[in-house]
Protein backbone atom coordinates (compact mmCIF):
# COMPACT_ATOMS: atom_id res chain seq x y z
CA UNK A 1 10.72 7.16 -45.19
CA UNK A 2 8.32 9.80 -43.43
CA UNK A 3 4.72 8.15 -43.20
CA UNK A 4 1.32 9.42 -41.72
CA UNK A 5 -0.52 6.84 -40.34
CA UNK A 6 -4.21 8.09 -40.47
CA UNK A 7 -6.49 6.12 -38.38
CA UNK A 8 -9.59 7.23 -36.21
CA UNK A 9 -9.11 4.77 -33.67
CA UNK A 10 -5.69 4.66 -31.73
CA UNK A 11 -4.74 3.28 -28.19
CA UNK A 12 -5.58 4.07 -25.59
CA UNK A 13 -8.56 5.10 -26.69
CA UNK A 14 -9.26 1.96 -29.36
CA UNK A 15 -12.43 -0.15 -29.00
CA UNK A 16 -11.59 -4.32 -29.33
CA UNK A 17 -11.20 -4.76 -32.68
CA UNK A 18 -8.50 -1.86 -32.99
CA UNK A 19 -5.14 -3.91 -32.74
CA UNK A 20 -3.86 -3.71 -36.30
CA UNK A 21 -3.32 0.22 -36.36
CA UNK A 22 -1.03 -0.12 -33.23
CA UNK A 23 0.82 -3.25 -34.24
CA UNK A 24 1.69 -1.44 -37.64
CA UNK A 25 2.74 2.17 -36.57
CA UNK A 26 5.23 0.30 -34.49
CA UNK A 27 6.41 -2.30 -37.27
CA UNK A 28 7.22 0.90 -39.48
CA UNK A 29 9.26 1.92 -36.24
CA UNK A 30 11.28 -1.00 -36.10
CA UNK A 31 11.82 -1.15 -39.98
CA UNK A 32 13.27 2.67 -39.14
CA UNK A 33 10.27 4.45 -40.58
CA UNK A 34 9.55 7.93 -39.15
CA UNK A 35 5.80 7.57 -38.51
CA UNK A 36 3.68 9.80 -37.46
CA UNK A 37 0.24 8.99 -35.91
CA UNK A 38 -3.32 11.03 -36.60
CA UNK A 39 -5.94 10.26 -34.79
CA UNK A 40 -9.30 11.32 -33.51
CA UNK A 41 -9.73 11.31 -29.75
CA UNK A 42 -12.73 9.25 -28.70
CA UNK A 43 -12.27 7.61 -25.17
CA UNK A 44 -13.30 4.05 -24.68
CA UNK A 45 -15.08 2.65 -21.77
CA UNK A 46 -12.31 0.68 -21.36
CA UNK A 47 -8.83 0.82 -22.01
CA UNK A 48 -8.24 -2.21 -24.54
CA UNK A 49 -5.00 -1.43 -25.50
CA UNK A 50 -1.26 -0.21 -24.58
CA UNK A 51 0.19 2.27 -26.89
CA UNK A 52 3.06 0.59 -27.96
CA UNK A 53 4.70 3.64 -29.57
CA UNK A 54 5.90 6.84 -27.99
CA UNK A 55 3.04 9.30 -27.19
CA UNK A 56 5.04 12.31 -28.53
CA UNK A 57 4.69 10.89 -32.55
CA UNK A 58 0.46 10.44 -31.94
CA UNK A 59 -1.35 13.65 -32.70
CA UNK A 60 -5.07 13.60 -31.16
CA UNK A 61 -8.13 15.53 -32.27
CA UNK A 62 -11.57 16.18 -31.40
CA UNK A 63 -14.31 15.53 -33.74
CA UNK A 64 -17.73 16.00 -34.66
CA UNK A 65 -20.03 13.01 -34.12
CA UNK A 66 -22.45 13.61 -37.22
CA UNK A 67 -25.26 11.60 -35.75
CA UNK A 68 -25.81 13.87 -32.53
CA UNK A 69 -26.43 16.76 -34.85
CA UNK A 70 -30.63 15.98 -35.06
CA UNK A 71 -30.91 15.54 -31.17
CA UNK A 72 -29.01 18.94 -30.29
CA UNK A 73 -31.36 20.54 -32.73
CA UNK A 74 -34.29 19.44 -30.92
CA UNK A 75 -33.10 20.08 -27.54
CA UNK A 76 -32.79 23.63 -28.73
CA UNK A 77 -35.99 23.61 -29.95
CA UNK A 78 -38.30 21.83 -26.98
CA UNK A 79 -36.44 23.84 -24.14
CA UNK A 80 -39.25 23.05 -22.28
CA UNK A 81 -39.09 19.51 -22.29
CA UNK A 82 -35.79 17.19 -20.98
CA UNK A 83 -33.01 17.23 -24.14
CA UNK A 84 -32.33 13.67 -25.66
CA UNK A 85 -28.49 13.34 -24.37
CA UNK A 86 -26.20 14.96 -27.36
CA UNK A 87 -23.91 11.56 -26.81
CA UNK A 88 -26.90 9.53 -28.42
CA UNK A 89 -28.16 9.43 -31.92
CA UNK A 90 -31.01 10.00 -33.05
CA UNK A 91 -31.66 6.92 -34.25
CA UNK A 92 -31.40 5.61 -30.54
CA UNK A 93 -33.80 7.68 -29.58
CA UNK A 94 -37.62 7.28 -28.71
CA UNK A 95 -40.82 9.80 -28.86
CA UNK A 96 -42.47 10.08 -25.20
CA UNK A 97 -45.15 7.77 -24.33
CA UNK A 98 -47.81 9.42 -24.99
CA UNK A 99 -46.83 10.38 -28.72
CA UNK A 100 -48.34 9.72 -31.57
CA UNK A 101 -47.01 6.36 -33.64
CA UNK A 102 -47.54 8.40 -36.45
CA UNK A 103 -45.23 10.87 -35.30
CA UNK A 104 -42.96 8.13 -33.82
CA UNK A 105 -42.75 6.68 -37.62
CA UNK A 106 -42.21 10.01 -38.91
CA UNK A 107 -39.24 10.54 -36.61
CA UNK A 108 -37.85 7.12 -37.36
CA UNK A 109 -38.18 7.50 -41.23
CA UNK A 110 -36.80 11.15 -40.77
CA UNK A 111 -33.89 9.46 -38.74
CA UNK A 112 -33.00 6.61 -41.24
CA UNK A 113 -32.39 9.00 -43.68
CA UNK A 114 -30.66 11.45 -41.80
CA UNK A 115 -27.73 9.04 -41.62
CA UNK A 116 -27.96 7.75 -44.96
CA UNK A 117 -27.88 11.03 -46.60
CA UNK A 118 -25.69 12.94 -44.19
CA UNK A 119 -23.76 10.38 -42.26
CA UNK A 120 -21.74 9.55 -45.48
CA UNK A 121 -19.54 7.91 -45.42
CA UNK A 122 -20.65 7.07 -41.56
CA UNK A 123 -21.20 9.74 -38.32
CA UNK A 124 -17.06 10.16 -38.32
CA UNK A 125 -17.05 11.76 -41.44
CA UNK A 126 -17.58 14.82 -38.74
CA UNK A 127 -13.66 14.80 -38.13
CA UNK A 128 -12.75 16.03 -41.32
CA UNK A 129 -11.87 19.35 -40.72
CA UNK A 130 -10.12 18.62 -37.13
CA UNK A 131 -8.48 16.14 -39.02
CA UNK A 132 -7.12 18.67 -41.60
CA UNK A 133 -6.21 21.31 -39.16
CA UNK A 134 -4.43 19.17 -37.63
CA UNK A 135 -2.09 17.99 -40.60
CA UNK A 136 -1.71 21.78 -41.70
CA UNK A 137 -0.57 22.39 -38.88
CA UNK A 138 1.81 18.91 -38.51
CA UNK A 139 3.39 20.11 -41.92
CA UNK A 140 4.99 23.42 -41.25
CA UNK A 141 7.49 21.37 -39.27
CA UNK A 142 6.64 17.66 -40.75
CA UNK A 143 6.42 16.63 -43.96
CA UNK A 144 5.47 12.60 -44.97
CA UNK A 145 6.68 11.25 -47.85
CA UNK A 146 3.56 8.27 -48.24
CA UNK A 147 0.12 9.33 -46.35
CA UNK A 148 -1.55 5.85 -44.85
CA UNK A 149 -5.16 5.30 -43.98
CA UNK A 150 -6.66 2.64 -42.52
CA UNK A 151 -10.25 1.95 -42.76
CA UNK A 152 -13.00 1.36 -41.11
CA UNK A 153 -14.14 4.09 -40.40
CA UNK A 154 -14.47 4.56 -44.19
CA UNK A 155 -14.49 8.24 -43.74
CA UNK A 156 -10.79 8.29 -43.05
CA UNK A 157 -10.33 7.35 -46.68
CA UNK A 158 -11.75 10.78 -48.07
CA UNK A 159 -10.49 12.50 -45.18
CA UNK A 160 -6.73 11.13 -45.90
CA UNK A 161 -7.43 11.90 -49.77
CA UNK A 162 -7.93 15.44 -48.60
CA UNK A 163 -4.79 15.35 -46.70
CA UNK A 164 -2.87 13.81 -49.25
CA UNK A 165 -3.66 17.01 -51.62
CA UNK A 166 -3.32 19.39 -48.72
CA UNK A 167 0.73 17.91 -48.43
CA UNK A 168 1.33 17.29 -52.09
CA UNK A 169 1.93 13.59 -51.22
CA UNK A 170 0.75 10.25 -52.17
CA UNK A 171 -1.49 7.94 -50.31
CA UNK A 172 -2.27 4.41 -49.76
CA UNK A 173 -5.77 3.44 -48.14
CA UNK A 174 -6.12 -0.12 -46.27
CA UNK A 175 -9.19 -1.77 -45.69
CA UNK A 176 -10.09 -3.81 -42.70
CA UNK A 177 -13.44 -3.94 -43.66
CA UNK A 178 -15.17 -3.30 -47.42
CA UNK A 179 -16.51 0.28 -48.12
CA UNK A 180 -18.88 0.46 -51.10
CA UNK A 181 -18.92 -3.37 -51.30
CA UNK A 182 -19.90 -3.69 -48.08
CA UNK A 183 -22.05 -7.04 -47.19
CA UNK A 184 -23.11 -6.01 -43.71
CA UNK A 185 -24.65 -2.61 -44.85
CA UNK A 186 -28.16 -2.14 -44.11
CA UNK A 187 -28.26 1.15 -46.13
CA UNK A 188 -30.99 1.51 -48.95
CA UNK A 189 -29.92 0.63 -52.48
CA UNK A 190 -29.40 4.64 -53.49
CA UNK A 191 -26.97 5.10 -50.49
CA UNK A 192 -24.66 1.52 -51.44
CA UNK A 193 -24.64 3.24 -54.85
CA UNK A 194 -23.32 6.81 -53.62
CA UNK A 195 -20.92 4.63 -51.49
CA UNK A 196 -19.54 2.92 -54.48
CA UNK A 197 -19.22 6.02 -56.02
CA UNK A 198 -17.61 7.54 -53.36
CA UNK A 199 -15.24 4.90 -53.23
CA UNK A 200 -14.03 4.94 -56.88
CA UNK A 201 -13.75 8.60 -56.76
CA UNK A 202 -11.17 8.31 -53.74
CA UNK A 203 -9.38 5.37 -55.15
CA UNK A 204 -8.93 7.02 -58.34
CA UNK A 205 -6.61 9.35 -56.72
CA UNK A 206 -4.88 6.55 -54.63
CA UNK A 207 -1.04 5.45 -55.53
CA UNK A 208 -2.37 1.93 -53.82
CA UNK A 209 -4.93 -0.38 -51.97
CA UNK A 210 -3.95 -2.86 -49.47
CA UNK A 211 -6.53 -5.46 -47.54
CA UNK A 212 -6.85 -8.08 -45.50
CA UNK A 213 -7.94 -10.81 -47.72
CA UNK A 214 -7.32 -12.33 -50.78
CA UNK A 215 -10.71 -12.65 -52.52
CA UNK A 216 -11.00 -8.86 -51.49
CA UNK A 217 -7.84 -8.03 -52.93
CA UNK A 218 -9.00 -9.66 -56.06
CA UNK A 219 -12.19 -7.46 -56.07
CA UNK A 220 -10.23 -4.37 -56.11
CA UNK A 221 -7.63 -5.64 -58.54
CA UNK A 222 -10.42 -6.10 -60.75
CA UNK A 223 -11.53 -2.63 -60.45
CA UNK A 224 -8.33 -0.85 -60.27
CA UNK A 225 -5.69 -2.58 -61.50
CA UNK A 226 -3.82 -5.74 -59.82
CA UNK A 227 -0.53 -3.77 -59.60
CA UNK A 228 -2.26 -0.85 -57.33
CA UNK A 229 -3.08 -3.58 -54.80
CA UNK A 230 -1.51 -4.98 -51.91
CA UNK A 231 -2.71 -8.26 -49.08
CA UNK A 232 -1.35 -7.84 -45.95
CA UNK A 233 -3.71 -10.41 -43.90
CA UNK A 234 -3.87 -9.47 -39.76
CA UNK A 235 -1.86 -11.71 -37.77
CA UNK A 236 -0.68 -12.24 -34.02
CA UNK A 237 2.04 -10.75 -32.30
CA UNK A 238 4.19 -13.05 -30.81
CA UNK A 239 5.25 -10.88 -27.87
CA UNK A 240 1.47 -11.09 -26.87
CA UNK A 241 1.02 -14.76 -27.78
CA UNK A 242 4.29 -16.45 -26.85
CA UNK A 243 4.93 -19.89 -27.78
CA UNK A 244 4.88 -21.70 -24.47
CA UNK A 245 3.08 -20.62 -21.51
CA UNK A 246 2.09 -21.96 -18.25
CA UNK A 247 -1.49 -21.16 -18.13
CA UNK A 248 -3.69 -23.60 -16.65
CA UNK A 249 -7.09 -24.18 -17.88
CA UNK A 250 -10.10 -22.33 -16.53
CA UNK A 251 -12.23 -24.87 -15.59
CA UNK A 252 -11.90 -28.48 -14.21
CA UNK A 253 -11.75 -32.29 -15.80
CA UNK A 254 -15.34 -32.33 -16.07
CA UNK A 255 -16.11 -29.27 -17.87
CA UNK A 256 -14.81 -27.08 -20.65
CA UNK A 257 -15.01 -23.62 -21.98
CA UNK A 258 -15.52 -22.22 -24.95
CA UNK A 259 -14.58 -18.16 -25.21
CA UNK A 260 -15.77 -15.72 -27.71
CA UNK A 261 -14.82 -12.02 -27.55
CA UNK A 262 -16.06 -9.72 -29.79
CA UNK A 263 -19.98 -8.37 -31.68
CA UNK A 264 -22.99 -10.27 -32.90
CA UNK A 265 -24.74 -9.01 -35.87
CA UNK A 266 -28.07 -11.55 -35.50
CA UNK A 267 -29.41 -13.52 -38.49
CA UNK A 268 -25.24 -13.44 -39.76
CA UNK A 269 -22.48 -13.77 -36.63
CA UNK A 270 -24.55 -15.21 -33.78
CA UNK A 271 -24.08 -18.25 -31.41
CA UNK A 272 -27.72 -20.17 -32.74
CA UNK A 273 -25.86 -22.93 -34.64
CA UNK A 274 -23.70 -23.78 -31.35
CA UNK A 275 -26.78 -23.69 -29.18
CA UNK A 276 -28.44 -26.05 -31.22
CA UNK A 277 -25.48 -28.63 -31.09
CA UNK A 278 -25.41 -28.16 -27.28
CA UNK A 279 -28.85 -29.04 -27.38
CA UNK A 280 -27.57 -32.31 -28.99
CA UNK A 281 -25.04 -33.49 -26.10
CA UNK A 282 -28.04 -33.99 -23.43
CA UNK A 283 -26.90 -33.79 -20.13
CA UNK A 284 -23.74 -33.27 -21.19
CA UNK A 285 -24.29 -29.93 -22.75
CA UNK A 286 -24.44 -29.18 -18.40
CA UNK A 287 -20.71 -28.88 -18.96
CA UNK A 288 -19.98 -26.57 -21.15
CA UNK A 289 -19.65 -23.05 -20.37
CA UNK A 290 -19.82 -20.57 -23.24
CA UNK A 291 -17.97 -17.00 -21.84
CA UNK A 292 -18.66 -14.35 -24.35
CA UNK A 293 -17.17 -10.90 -23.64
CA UNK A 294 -18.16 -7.86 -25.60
CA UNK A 295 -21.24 -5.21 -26.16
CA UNK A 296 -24.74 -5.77 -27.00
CA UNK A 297 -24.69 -9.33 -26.50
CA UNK A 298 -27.80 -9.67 -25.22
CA UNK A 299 -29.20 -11.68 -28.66
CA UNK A 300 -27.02 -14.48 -27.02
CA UNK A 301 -28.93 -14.26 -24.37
CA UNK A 302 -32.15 -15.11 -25.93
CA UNK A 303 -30.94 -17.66 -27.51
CA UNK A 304 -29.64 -19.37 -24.93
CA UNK A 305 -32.70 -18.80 -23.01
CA UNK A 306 -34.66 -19.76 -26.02
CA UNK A 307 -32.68 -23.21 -26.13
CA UNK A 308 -32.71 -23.84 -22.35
CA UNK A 309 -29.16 -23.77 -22.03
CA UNK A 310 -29.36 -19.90 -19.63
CA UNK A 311 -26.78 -21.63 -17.12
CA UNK A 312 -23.86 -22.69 -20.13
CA UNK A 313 -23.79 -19.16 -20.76
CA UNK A 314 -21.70 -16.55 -18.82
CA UNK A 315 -21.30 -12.65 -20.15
CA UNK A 316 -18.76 -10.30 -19.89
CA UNK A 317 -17.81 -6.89 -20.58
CA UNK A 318 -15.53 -5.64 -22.79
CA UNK A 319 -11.80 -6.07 -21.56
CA UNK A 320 -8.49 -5.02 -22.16
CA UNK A 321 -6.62 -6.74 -24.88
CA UNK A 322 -3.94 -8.34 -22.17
CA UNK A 323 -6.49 -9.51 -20.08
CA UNK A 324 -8.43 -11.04 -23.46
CA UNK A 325 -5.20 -12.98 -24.44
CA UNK A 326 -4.90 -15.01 -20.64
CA UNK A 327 -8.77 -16.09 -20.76
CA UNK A 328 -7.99 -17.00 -24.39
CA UNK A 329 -4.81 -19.60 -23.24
CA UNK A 330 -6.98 -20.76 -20.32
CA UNK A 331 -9.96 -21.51 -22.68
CA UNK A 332 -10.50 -25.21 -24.19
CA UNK A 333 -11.68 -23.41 -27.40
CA UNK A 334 -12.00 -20.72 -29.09
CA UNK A 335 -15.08 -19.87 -30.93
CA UNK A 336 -15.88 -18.03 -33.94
CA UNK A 337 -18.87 -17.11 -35.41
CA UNK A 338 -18.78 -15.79 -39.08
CA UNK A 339 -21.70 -15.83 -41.68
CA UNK A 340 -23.01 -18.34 -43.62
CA UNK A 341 -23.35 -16.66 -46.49
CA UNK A 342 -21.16 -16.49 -50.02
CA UNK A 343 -21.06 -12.71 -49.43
CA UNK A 344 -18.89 -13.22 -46.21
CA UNK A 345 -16.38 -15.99 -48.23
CA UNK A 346 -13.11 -12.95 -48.01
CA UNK A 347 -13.87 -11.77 -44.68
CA UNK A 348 -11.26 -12.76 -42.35
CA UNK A 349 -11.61 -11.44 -38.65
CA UNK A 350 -8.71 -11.01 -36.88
CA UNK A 351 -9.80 -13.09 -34.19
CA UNK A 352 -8.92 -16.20 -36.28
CA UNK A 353 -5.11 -15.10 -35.76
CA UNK A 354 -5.58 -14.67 -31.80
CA UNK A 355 -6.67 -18.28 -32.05
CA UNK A 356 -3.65 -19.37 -34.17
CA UNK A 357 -1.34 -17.56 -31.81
CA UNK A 358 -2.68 -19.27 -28.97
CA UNK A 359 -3.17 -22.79 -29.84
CA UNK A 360 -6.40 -23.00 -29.12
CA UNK A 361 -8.92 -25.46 -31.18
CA UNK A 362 -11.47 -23.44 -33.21
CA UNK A 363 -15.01 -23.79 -33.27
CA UNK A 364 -16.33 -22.18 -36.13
CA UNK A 365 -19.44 -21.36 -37.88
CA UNK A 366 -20.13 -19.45 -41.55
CA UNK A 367 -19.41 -20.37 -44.95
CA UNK A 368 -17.24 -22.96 -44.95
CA UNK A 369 -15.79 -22.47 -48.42
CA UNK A 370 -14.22 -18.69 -47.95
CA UNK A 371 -10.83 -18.26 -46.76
CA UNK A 372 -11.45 -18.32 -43.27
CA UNK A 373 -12.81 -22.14 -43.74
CA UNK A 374 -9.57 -22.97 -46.27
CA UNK A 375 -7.17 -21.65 -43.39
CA UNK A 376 -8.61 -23.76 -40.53
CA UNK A 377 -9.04 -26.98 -42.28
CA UNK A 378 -5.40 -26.47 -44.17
CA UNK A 379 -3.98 -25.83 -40.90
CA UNK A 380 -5.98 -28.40 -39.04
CA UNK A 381 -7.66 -25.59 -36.45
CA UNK A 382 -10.62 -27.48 -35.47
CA UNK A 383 -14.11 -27.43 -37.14
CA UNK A 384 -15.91 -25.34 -39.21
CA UNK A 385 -19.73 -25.98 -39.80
CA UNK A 386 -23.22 -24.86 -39.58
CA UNK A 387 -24.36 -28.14 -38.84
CA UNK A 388 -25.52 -28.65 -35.14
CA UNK A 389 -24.39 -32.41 -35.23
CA UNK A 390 -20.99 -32.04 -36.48
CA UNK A 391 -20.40 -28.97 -33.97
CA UNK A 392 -21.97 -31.77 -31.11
CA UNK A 393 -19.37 -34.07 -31.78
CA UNK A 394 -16.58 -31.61 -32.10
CA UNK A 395 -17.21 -30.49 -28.54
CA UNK A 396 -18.24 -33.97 -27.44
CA UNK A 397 -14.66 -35.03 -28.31
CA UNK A 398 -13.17 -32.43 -26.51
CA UNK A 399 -15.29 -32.98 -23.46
CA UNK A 400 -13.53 -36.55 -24.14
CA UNK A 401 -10.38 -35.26 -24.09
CA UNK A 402 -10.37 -32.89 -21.37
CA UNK A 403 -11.67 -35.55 -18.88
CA UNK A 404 -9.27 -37.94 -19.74
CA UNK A 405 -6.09 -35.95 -19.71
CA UNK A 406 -7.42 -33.00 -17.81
CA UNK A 407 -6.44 -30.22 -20.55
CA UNK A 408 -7.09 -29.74 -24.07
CA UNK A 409 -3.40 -30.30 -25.60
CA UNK A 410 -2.71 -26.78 -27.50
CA UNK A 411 -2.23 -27.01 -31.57
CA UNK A 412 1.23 -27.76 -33.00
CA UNK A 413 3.83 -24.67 -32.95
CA UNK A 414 3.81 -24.84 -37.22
CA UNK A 415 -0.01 -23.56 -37.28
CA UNK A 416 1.84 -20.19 -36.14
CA UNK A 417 3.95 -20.38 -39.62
CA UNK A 418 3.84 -17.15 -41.41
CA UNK A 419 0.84 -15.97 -39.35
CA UNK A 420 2.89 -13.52 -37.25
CA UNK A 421 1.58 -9.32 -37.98
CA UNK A 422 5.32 -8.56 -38.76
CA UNK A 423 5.26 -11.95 -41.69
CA UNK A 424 2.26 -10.31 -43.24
CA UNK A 425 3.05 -6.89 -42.92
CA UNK A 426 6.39 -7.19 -44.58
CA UNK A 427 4.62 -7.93 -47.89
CA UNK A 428 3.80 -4.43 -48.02
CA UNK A 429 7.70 -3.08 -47.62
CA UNK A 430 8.14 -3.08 -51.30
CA UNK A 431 4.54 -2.05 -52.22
CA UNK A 432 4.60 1.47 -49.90
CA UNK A 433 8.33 1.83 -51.01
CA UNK A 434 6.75 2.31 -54.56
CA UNK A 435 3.90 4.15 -53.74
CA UNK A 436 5.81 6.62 -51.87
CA UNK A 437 7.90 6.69 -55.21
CA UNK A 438 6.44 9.58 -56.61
CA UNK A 439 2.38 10.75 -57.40
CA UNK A 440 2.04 7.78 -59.69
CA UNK A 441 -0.34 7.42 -62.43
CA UNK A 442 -3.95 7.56 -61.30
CA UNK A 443 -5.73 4.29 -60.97
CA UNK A 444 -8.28 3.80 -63.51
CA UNK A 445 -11.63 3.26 -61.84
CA UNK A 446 -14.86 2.20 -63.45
């Protein structure tokens, strides 16, 4: 089968969370798919991951970054005065000193709606028509038989709709991340209702949905019909997270580490609830070393600064994925930090699977009755709380542990049991087979 994979992000030029998009193109490979890659080209500061396919089937685009639109305008219109940077939104941008704060609300209100009324469904919805050049031009010589988006962005999924028509071909969206259902947006009410719209209106013309998660899966199923939708949860790859390694832990007897790669959204996915349990072990809270790698971390700092704890926590920048996976065997746990709210219960980071492929004890916070908190006490991870005393003893036993036998021992090889990405993704073999079957009836949205 001829597929179009249609994602924005795509290695090398992927941010941290990008894995799945890789890992698939080159599953479809190996199950003798001929796949085709569209991306947009956005280059990282790092490079986070290898392209694991051959460069010749990736075709890469510029785009138009909808948010720098407001800031070029003005530079064009104070020529007099030094031009905000065109790389930065407005919304990141300040009024000089000596301005008004009338004027600096004005410009801030003006901003927030800018991207809530223009940036739809988010700034990449600016690589539309790079995006569609770009298959027009792909299908003079190419033609797929089953168009594939994967979302987030959530703009792919309109752009890939428009692709779809533009081939005469059906297509399936995936979501890493909800679109109109989103929990995390901080949009007004008006905008999450266009977005819903939005949403239904693309869907309607979808021959299928896949996600990541169960309860999400059930969401759509609800709204479009359970036979138009697919789960394919993330998993590891076990030719990055072999079974057996040598790896030797990162710190001594008498200390441990705890690692945690990825973003902080404050007040949801933040480290407070594991600074207050260090706060807990007394002097003992001396050795632990929290190593956090990632962008805009610096709420952790606070907090840690906030909770006296500045020297147990150690930041990092971004790194690339292979360099990720060795701190992650060397590591005496593995922390996540999810939300503790009902809203969050389907969200299932992919990080959770890096942890099962490396046999490393979790540490995790949010609501402990989604699926996230059903996998790691089923599978006997570690600990899931947002209760600073049962985190203290969690990490007070492993203290324990590591002092007496000078490691933490890794998890047994059967928590890796139908976790692997090629396990998960082969649920959706006979679901794309179908979709690709034909334009199939339109899925009834509400």
């Amino acid at each position: 089968m001829k597929i179009l994979l249609v994602s924005f992000h795509f290695p090398p030029d992927a941010p941290l969370a990008a894995t799945r998009a890789p890992k698939f193109a080159r599953y479809l490979l190996d199950k003798d798919h001929d796949v085709r890659v569209l991306c947009a080209r956005e280059p990282q500061p790092s490079v986070t991951h290898a392209l694991e396919i051959d460069e010749s089937r990736v075709i890469r685009t510029d785009w138009r970054d909808l948010a720098t639109i407001p800031n070029e305008i003005l530079g064009r219109m104070t020529p007099n005065r030094s031009a905000p940077s065109s790389s930065t939104s407005l919304s990141a941008t300040s009024t000089a000193p000596a301005a008004p704060k009338r004027c600096s609300a004005l410009r801030s209100g003006l901003s927030e709606f800018y991207q809530s009324a223009i940036c739809r469904p988010d700034r990449r919805a600016g690589w539309r028509a790079p995006a569609l050049a770009a298959a027009k031009e792909l299908f003079k010589t190419w033609r797929p038989d089953l168009i594939y988006a994967t979302c987030p962005p959530h703009s792919v999924a309109p752009i890939a709709d428009q692709i779809a028509a533009l081939a005469g071909t059906p297509f399936v969206t995936e979501f890493r991340d909800r679109w109109g259902l989103d929990a995390y947006s901080n949009h007004p009410e008006w905008r999450k209702r266009l977005d819903v719209k939005q949403e239904a209106a693309v869907l309607s013309r979808a021959a299928g949905i896949v996600t990541v998660s169960p309860l999400w899966a059930q969401s759509y199923a609800d709204r479009y019909g359970a036979d138009r939708v697919a789960v394919a949860m993330n998993g590891f790859d076990p030719a990055d997270y072999p079974l057996e390694t040598d790896a030797s832990p990162a710190l001594d007897k008498d200390r441990i580490e705890l690692l945690y790669a990825g973003a902080l959204y404050p007040g949801r996915r933040d480290p407070q609830v594991v600074f207050n349990a260090l706060q807990m072990l007394g002097d003992d809270a001396k050795r632990v070393k929290i190593t956090m790698l990632g962008k805009d971390l610096e709420p952790a700092v606070k907090m840690a600064a906030d909770a006296g704890l500045d020297e147990c926590l150690y930041i990092l920048p971004p790194e690339p994925h292979k360099q990720i996976i060795a701190r992650q065997y060397a590591a005496d746990a593995l922390l996540m930090l999810q939300w503790n709210d009902e809203r969050d219960a389907g969200t299932i980071p992919g990080k959770l699977f890096e942890c099962i492929g490396a046999r490393r004890p979790v540490i995790a916070t949010g609501w402990t009755q989604g699926v996230v908190g059903r996998i790691i006490m089923r599978r006997n991870l570690g600990v899931i709380s947002n209760e600073p005393r049962i985190l203290a003893n969690k990490i007070s036993a492993l203290l324990s542990e590591k002092r007496a036998h000078g490691r933490i021992a890794p998890l047994p090889a059967t928590i890796r049991d139908g976790m692997s990405r090629s396990e998960q993704f082969s649920t959706l073999d006979n679901f794309l087979a179908a979709a690709a079957g034909g334009q199939s009836e339109q899925i009834a949205a509400e």
